[in-house]
C-alpha atoms as a PDB file:
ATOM      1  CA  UNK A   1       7.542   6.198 -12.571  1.00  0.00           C
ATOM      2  CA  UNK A   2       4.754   8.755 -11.267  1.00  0.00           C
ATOM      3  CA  UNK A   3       1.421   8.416 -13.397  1.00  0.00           C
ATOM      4  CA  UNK A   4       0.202  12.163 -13.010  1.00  0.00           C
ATOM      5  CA  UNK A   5      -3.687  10.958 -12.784  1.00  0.00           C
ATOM      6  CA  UNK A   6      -2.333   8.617  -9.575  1.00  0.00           C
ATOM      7  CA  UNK A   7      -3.093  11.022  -6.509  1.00  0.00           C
ATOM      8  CA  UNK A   8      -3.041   8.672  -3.545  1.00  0.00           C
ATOM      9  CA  UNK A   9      -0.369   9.591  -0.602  1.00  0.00           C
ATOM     10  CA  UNK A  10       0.321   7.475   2.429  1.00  0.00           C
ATOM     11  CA  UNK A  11      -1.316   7.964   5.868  1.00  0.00           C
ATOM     12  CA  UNK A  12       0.956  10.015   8.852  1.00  0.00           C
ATOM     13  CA  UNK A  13       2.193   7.887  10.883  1.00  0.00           C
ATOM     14  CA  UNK A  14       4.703   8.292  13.710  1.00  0.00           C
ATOM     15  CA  UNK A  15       7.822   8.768  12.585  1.00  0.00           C
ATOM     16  CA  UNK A  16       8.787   5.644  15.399  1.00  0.00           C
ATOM     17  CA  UNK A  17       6.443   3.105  13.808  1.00  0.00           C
ATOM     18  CA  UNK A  18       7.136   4.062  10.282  1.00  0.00           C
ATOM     19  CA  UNK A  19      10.746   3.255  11.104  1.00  0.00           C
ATOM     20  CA  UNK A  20       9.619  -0.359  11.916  1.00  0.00           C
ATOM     21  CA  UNK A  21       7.319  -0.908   9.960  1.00  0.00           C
ATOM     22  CA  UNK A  22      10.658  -0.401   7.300  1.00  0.00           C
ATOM     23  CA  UNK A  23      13.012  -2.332   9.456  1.00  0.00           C
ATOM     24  CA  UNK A  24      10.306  -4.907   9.314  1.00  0.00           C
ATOM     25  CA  UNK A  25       9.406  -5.203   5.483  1.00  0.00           C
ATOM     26  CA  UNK A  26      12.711  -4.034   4.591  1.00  0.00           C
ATOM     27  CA  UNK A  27      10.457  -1.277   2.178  1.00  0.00           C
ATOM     28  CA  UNK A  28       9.394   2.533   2.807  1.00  0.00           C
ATOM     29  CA  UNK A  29       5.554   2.511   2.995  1.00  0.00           C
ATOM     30  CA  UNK A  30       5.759   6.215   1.970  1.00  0.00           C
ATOM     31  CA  UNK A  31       7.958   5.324  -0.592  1.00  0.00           C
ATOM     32  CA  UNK A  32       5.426   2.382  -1.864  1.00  0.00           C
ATOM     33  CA  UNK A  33       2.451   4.535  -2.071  1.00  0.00           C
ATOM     34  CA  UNK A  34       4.278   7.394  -3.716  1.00  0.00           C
ATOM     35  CA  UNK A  35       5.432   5.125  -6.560  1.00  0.00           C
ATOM     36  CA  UNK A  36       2.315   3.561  -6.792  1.00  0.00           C
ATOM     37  CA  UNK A  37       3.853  -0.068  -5.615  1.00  0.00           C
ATOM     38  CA  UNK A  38       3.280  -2.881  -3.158  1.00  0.00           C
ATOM     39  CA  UNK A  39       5.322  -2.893   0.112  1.00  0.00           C
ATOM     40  CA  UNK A  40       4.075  -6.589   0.201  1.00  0.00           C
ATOM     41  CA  UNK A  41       5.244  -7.993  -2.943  1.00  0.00           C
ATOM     42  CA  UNK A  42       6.367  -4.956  -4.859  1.00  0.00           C
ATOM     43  CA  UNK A  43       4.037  -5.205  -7.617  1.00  0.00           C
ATOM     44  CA  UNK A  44       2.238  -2.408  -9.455  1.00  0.00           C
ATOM     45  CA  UNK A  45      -0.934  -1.117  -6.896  1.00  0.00           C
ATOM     46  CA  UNK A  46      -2.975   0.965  -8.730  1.00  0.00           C
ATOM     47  CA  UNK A  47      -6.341  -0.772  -9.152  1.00  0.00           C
ATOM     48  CA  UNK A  48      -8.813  -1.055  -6.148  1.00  0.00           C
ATOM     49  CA  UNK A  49     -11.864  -2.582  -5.573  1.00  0.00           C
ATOM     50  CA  UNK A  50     -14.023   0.183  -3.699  1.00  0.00           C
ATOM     51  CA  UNK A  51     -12.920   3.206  -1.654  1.00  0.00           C
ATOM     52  CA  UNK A  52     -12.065   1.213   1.279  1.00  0.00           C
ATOM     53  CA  UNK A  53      -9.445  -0.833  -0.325  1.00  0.00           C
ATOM     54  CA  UNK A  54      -7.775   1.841  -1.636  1.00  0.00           C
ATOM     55  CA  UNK A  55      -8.064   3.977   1.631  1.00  0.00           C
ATOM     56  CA  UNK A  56      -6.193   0.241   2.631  1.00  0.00           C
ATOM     57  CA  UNK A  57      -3.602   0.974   0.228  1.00  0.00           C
ATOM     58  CA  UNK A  58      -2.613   4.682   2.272  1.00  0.00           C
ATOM     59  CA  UNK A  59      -2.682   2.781   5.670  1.00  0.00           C
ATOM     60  CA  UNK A  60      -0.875  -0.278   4.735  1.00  0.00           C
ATOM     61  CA  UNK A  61       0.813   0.350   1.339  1.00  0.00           C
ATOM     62  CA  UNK A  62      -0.803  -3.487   0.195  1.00  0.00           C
ATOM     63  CA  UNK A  63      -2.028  -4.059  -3.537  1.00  0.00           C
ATOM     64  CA  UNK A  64      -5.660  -5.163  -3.608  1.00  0.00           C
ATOM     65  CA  UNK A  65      -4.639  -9.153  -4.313  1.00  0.00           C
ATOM     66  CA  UNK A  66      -2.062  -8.668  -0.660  1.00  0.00           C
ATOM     67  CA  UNK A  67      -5.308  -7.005   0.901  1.00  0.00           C
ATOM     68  CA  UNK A  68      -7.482 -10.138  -0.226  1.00  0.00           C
ATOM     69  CA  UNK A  69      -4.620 -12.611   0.556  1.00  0.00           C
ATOM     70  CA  UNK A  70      -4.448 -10.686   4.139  1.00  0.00           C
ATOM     71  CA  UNK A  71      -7.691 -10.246   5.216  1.00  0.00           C
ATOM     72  CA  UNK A  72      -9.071 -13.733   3.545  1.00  0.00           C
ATOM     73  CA  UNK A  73     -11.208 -12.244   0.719  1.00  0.00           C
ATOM     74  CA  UNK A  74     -11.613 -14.661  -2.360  1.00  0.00           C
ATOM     75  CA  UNK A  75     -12.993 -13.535  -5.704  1.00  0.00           C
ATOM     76  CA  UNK A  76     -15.658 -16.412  -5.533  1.00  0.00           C
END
């Protein structure tokens, strides 16, 4: 379900590499950032850290914890 305050919509990619990046994850990334969801691990991605992970989120369509698992940020 939409939340009507959630305004983020995913990058443009080609439509080539969108296509695998599907095939690959076996999720749209489109479709993930639309419903506000992780292509990673399908949970709910709608709280970022800063501006930059959530400018992430539109590239890769990761929740913040799949960004920090991914890039090797810890909360220490």
């Amino acid at each position: 379900m939409k939340n009507p305050q959630y305004s983020l919509s995913a990058t443009l990619k080609h439509p080539e590499i969108e296509a695998m990046l599907s095939k690959i994850t076996g999720v749209s990334r489109v479709g993930a950032v639309a419903e506000a969801s992780c292509a990673t691990c399908s949970g709910e991605a709608t709280s970022f850290r800063d501006a930059v992970s959530r400018k992430e989120y539109t590239i890769s369509a990761m929740c913040q914890t799949c960004q920090d698992d991914f890039f090797g940020i810890s909360e220490d």
